[in-house]
Protein backbone atom coordinates (compact mmCIF):
# COMPACT_ATOMS: atom_id res chain seq x y z
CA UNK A 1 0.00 0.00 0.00
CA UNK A 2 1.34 3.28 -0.70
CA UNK A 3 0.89 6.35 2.05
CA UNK A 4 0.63 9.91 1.44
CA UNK A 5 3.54 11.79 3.88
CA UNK A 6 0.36 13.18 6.19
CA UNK A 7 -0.41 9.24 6.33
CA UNK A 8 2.66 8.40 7.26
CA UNK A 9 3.52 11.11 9.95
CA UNK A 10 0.28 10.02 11.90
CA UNK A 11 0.73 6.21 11.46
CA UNK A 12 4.14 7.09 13.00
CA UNK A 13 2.48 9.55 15.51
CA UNK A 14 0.38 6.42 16.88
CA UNK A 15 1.62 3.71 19.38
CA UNK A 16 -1.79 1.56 18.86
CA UNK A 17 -4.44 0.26 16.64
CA UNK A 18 -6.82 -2.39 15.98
CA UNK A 19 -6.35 -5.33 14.28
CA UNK A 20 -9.39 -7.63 12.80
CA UNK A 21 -9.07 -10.44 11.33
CA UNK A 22 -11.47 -13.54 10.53
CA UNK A 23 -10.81 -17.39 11.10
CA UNK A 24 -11.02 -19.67 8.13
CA UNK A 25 -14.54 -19.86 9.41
CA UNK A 26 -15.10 -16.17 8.89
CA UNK A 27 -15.71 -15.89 12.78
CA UNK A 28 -14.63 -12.34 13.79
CA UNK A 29 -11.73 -11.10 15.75
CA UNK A 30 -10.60 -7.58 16.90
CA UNK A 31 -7.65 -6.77 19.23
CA UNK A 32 -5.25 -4.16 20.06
CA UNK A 33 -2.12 -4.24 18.48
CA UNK A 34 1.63 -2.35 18.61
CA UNK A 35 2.60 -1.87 15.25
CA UNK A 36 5.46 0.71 13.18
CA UNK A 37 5.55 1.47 9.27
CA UNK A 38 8.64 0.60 7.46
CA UNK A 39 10.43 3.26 5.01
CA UNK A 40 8.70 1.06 1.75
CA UNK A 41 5.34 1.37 3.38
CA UNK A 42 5.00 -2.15 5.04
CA UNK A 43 2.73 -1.82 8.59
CA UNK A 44 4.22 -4.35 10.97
CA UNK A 45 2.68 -5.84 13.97
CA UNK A 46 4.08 -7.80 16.72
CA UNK A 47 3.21 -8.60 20.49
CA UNK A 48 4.38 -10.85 22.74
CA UNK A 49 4.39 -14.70 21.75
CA UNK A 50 2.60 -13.66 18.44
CA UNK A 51 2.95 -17.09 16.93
CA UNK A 52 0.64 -18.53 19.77
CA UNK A 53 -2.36 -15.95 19.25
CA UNK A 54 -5.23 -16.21 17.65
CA UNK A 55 -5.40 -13.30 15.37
CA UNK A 56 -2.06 -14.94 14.37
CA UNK A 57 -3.69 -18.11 13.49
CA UNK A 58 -6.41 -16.33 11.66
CA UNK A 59 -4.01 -14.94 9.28
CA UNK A 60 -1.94 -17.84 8.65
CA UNK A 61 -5.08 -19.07 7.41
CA UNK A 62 -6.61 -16.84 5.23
CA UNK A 63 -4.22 -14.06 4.59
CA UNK A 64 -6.40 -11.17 5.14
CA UNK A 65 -6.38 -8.39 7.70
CA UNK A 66 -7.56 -4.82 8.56
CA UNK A 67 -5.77 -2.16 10.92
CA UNK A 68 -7.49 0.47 12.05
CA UNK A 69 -6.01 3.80 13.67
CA UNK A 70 -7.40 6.25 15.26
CA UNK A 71 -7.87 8.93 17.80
CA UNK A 72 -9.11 12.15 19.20
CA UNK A 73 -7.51 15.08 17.96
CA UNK A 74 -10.00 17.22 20.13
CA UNK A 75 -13.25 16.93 22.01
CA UNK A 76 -14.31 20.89 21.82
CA UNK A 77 -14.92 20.50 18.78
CA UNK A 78 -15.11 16.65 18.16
CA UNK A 79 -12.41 16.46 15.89
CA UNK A 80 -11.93 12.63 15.15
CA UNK A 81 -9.35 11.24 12.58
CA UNK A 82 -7.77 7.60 11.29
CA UNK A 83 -6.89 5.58 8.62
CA UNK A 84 -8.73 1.80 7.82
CA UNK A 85 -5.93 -0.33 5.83
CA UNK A 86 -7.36 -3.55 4.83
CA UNK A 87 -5.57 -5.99 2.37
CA UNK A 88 -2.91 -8.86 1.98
CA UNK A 89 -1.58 -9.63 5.53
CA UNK A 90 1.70 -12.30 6.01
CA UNK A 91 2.03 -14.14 9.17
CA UNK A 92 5.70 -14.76 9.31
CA UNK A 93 8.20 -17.08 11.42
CA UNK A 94 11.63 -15.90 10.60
CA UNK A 95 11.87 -12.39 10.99
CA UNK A 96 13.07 -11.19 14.59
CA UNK A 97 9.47 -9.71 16.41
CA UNK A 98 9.52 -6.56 14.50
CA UNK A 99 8.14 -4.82 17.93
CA UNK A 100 9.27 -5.68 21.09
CA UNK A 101 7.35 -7.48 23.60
């Protein structure tokens, strides 16, 4: 996916998002996630004992994924903003945990 530089300074401005993801049964799934954008644009997630989760597991088997990020860039007024990236997602064994813990 390619970011404009505004989409890229607030992906990098954020510490959390969402992840969802569905099982090979299309069952749901949502949970917070760490995650950083690489220079070519790739959003990375990792966690603590990744390879055991669930969300994990639900990408290993179908290969799909959306992050949302988002927050509250003022209450007076309500001034809400994010980005929804949907797509491709890898689940990957061989790379060091790309965040830590």
């Amino acid at each position: 996916m390619t970011f404009t530089a505004a989409e890229l300074d607030y992906l990098r401005s954020q510490p959390l998002g969402r992840l969802a993801t569905v099982d090979a049964d299309g069952a749901p799934q949502v949970n917070p996630v760490g995650f950083r954008v690489t220079s070519s644009g790739d959003v990375l997630i990792g966690g603590y004992a990744m390879a055991k989760t669930r969300k994990y597991r639900n990408v290993s088997a179908t290969g799909r994924a959306a992050l949302v990020v988002d927050d509250l860039a003022a209450r007076d007024p309500w001034t809400v903003r994010g980005i929804e990236i949907r797509g491709r997602a890898e689940a990957t064994t061989s790379d060091a945990p790309p965040i830590p813990g």
